[in-house]
C-alpha atoms as a PDB file:
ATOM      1  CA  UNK A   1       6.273 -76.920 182.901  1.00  0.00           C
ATOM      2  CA  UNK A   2      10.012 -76.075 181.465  1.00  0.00           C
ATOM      3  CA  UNK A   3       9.979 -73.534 179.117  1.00  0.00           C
ATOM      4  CA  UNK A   4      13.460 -74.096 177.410  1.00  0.00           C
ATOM      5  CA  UNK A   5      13.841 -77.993 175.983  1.00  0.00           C
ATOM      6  CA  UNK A   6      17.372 -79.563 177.284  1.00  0.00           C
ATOM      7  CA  UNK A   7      20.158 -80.083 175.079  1.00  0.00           C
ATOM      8  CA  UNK A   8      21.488 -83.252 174.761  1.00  0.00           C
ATOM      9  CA  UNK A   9      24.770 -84.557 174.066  1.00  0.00           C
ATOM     10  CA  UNK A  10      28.245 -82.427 174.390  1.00  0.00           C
ATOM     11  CA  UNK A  11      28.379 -78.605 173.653  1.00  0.00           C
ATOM     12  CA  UNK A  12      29.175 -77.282 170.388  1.00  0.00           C
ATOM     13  CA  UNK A  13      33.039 -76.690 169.374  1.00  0.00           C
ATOM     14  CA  UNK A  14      35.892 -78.550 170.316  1.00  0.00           C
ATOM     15  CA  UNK A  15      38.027 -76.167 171.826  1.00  0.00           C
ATOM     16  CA  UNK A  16      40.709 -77.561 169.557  1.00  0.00           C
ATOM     17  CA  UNK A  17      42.838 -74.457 167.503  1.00  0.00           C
ATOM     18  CA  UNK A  18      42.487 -75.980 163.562  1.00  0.00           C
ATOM     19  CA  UNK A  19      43.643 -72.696 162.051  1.00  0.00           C
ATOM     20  CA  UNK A  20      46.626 -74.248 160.808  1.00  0.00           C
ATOM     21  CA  UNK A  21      44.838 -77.084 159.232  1.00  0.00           C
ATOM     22  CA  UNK A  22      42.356 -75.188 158.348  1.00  0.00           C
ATOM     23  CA  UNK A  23      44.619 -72.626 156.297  1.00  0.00           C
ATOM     24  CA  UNK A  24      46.445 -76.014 154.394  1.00  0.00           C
ATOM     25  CA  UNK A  25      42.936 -77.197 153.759  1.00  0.00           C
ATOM     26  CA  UNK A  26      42.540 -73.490 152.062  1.00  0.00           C
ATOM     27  CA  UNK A  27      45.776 -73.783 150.444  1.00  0.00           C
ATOM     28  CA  UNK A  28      45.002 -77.390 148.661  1.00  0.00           C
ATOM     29  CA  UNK A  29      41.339 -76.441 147.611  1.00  0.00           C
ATOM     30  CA  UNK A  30      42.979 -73.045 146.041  1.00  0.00           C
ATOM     31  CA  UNK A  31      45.560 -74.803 144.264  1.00  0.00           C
ATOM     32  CA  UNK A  32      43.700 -77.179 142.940  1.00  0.00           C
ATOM     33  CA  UNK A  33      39.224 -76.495 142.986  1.00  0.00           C
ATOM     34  CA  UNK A  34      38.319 -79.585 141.553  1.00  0.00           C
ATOM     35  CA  UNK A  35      39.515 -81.210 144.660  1.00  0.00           C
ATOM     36  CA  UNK A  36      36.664 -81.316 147.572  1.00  0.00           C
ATOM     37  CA  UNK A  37      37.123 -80.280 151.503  1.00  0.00           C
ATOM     38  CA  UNK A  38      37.025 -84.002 152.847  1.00  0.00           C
ATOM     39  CA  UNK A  39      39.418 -85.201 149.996  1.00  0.00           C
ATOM     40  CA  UNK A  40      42.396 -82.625 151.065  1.00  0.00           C
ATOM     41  CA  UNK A  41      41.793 -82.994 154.737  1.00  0.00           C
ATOM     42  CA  UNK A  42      42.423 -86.954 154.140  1.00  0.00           C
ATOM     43  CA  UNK A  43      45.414 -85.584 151.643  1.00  0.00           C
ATOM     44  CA  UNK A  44      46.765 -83.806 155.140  1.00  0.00           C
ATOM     45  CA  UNK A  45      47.099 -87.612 157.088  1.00  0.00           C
ATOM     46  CA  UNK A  46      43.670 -86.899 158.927  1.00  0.00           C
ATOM     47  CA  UNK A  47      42.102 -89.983 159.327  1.00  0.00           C
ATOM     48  CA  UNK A  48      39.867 -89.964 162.079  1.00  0.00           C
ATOM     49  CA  UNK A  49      36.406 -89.347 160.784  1.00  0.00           C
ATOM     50  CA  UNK A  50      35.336 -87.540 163.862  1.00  0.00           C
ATOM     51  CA  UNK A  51      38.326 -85.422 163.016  1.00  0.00           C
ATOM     52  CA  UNK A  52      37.762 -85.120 159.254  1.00  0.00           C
ATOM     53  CA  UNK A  53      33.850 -84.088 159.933  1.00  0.00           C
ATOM     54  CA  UNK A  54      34.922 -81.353 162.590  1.00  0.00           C
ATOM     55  CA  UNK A  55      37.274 -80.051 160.229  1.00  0.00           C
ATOM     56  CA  UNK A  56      34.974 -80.057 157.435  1.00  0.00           C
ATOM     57  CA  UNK A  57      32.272 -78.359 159.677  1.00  0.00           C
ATOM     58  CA  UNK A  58      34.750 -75.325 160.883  1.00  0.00           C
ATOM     59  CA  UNK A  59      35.929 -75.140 157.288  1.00  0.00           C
ATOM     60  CA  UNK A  60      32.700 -74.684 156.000  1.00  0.00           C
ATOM     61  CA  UNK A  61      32.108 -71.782 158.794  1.00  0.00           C
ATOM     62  CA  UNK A  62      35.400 -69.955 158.027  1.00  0.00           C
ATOM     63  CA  UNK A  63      35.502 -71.074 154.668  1.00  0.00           C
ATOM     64  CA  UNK A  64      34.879 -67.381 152.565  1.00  0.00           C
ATOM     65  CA  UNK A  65      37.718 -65.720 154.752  1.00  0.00           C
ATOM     66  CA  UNK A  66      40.201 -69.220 154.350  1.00  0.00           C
ATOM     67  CA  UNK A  67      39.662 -69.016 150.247  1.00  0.00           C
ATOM     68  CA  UNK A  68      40.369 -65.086 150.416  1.00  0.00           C
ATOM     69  CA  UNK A  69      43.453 -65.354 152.412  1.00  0.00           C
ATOM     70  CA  UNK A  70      44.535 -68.002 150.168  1.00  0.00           C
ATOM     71  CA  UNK A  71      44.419 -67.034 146.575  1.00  0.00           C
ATOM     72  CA  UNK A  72      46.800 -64.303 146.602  1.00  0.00           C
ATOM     73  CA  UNK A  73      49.494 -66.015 148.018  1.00  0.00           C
ATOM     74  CA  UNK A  74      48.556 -69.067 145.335  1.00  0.00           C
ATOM     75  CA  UNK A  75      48.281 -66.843 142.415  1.00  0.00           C
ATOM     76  CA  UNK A  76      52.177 -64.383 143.383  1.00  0.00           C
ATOM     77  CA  UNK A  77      53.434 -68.195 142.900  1.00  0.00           C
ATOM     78  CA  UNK A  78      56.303 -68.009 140.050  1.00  0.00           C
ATOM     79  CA  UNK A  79      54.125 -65.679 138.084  1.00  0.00           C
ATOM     80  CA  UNK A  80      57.729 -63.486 137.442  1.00  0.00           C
ATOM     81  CA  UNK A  81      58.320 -61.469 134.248  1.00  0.00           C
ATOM     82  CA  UNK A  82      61.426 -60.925 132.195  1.00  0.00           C
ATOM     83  CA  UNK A  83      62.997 -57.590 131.615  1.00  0.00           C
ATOM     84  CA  UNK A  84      60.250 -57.097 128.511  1.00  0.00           C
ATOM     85  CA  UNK A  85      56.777 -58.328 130.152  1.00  0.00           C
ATOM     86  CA  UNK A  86      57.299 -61.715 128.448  1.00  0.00           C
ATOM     87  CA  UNK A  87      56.602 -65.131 130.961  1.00  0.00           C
ATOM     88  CA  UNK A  88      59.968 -66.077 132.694  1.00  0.00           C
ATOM     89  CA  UNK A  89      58.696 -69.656 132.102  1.00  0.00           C
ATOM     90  CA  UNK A  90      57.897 -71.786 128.674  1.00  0.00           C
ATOM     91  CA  UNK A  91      54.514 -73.648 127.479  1.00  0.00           C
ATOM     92  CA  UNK A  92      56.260 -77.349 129.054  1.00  0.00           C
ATOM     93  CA  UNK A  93      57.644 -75.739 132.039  1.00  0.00           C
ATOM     94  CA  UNK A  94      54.024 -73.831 132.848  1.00  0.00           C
ATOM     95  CA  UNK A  95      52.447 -77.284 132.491  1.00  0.00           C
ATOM     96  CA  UNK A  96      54.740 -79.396 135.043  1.00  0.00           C
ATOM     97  CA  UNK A  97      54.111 -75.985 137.140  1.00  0.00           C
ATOM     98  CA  UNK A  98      50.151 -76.820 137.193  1.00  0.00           C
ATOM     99  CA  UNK A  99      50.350 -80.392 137.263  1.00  0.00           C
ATOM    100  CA  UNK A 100      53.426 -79.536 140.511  1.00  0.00           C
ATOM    101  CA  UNK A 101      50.424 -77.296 141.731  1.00  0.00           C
ATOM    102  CA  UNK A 102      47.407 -79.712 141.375  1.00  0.00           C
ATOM    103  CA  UNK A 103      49.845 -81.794 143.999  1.00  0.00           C
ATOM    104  CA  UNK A 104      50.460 -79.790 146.331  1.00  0.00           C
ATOM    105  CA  UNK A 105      51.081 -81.628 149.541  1.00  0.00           C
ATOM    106  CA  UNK A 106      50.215 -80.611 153.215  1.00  0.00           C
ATOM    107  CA  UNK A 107      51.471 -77.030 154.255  1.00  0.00           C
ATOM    108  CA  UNK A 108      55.083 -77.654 155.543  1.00  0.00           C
ATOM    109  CA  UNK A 109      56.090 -76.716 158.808  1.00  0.00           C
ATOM    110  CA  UNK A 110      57.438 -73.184 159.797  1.00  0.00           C
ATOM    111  CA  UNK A 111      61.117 -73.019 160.458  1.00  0.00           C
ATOM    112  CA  UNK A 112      62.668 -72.141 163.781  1.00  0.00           C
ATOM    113  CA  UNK A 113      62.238 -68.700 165.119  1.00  0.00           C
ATOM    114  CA  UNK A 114      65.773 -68.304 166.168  1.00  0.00           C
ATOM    115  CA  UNK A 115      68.449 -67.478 163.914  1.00  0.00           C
ATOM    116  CA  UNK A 116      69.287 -70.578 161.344  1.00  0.00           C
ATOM    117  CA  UNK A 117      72.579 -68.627 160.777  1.00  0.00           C
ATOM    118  CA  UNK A 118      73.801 -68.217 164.006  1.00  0.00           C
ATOM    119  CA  UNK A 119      73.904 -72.416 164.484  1.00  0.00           C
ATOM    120  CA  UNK A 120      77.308 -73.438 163.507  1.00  0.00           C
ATOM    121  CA  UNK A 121      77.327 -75.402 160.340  1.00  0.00           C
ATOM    122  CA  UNK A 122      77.986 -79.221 160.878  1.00  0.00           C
ATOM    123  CA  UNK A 123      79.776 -81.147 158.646  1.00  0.00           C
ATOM    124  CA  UNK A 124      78.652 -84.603 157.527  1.00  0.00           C
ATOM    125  CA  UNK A 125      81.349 -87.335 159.234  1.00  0.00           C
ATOM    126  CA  UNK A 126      82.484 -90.848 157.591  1.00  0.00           C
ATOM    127  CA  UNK A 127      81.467 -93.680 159.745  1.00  0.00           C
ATOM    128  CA  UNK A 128      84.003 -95.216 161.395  1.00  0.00           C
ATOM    129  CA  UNK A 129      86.453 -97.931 159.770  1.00  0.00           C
ATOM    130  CA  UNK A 130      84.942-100.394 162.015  1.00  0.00           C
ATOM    131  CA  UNK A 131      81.176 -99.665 160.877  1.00  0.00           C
ATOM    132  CA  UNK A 132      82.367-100.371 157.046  1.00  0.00           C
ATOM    133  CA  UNK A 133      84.023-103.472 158.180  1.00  0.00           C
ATOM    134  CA  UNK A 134      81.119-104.687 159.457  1.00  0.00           C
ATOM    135  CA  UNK A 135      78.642-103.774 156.771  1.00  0.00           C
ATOM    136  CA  UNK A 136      80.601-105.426 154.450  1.00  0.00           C
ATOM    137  CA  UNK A 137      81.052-108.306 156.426  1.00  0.00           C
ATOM    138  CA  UNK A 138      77.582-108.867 156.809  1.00  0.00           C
ATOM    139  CA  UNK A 139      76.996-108.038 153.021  1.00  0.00           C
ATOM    140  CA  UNK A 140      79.385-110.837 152.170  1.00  0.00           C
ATOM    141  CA  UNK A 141      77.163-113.432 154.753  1.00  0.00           C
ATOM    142  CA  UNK A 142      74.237-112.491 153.556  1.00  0.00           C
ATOM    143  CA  UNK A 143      75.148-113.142 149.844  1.00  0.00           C
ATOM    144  CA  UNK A 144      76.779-116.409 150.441  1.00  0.00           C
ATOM    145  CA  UNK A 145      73.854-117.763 152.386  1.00  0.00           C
ATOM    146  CA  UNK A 146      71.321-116.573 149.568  1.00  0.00           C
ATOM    147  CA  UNK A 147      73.891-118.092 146.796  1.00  0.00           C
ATOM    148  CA  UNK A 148      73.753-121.361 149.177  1.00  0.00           C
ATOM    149  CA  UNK A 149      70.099-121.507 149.075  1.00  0.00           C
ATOM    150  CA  UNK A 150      69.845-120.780 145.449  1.00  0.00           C
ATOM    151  CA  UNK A 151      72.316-124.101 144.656  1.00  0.00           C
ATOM    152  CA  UNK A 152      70.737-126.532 147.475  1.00  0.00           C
ATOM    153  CA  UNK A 153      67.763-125.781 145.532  1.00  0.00           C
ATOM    154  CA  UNK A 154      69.132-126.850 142.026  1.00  0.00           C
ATOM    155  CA  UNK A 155      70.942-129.831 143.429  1.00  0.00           C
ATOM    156  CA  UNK A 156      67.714-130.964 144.682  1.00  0.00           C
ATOM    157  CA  UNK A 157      65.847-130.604 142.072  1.00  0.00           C
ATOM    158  CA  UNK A 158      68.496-132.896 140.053  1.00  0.00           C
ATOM    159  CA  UNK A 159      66.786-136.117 139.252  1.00  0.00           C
ATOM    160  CA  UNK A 160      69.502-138.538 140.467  1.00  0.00           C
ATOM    161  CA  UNK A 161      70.017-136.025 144.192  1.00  0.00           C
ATOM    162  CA  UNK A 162      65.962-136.098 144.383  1.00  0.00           C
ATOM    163  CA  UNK A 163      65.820-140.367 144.218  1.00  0.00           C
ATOM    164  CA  UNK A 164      68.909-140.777 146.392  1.00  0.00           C
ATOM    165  CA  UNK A 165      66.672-138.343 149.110  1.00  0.00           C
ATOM    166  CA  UNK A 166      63.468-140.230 148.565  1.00  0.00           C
ATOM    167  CA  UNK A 167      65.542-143.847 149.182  1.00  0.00           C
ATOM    168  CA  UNK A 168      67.412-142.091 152.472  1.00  0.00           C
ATOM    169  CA  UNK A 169      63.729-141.652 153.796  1.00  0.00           C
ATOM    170  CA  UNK A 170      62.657-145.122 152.692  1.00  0.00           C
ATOM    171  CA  UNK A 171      65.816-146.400 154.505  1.00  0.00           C
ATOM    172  CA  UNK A 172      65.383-144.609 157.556  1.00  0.00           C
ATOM    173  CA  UNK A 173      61.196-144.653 158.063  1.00  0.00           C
ATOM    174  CA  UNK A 174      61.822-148.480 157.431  1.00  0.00           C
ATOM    175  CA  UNK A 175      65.124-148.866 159.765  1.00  0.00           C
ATOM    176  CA  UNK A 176      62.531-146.590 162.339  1.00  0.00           C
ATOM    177  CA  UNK A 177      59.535-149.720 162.074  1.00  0.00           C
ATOM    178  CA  UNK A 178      61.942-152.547 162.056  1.00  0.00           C
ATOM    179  CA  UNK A 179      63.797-150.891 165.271  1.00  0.00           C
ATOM    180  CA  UNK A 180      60.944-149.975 167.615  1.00  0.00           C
ATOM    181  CA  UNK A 181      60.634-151.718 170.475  1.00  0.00           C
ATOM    182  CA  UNK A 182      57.059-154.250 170.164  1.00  0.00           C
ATOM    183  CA  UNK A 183      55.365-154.564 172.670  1.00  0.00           C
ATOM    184  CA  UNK A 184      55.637-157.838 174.744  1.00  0.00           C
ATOM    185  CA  UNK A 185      52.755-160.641 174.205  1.00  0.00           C
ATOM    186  CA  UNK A 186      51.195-161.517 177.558  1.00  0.00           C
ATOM    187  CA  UNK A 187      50.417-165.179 177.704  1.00  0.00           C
ATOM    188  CA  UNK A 188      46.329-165.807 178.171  1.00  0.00           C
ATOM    189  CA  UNK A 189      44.803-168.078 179.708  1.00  0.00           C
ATOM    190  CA  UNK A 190      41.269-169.185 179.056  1.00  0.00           C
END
């Protein structure tokens, strides 16, 4: 007889590296601690709930040493003081601060590691002549086959356009039934 029962099912941990997530997820829940674990990994775009309970689960594990890392950095946040220890920042502008704060979206993604001012600066061209041309062109089309549409619409909801319509129909279902070929009668004999 066995002494150790099998496990079933796949082993524990994914294998996956969340610690990014995991550190937005930290981020959020400081910002804002009303807002629950689940709630700001679905405000990161996760919606796989395989996804969102393994996150949830390694959050949970790390989640002392995630919500220690991330306080300080929340709380150094435009916190500056003038030259005489008074707030930089007024009563209205502290309050679109929070409410900026209680929003704060998914941690954005780290810049480049090379040197952003080494790249030669690129300027912003014009499109070509043609490009407008065409544009506009198709502006124009577009307009006058919605301005069409607009007056078919009103000239056939005119009373005296909507009869002359319902007696072309008459005319031509009835010119349709006259016209048809019959079919020929066989004589019968008894």
């Amino acid at each position: 007889m066995p002494t150790m029962q099998p496990r079933y099912g796949r082993p524990r941990g994914s294998g996956l590296d969340d610690s990014q997530q995991l550190e937005s997820i930290a981020a959020l829940l400081a910002a804002n601690p009303a807002l629950k674990p689940t709630t700001a990994i679905r405000s990161l775009g996760v919606e796989d709930p395989s996804a969102i309970r393994r996150l949830r689960d390694k959050f949970r594990v790390e989640q002392a040493k995630l919500m220690a890392n991330a306080r300080p950095e929340f709380h150094n946040i435009g916190h500056s003081q003038t030259r005489r220890g008074q707030p930089l920042r007024s009563a209205a502008s502290r309050r679109q601060l929070k409410s900026v704060r209680s929003n704060v979206p998914a941690g954005l993604p780290k810049p480049p590691d090379n040197d952003i001012a080494a790249e030669p600066a690129r300027v912003a061209t014009q499109p070509p002549l043609l490009a407008n041309w065409f544009d506009f062109g198709l502006r124009a089309m577009t307009t006058a086959i919605d301005q069409h549409a607009v007056l078919a619409q009103h000239w056939l909801r005119h009373p005296a356009v909507e009869n002359a319509v319902r007696a072309q129909l008459a005319v031509g279902s009835f010119l349709v039934a006259v016209s048809s070929p019959r079919k020929p009668l066989t004589p019968r004999t008894h």
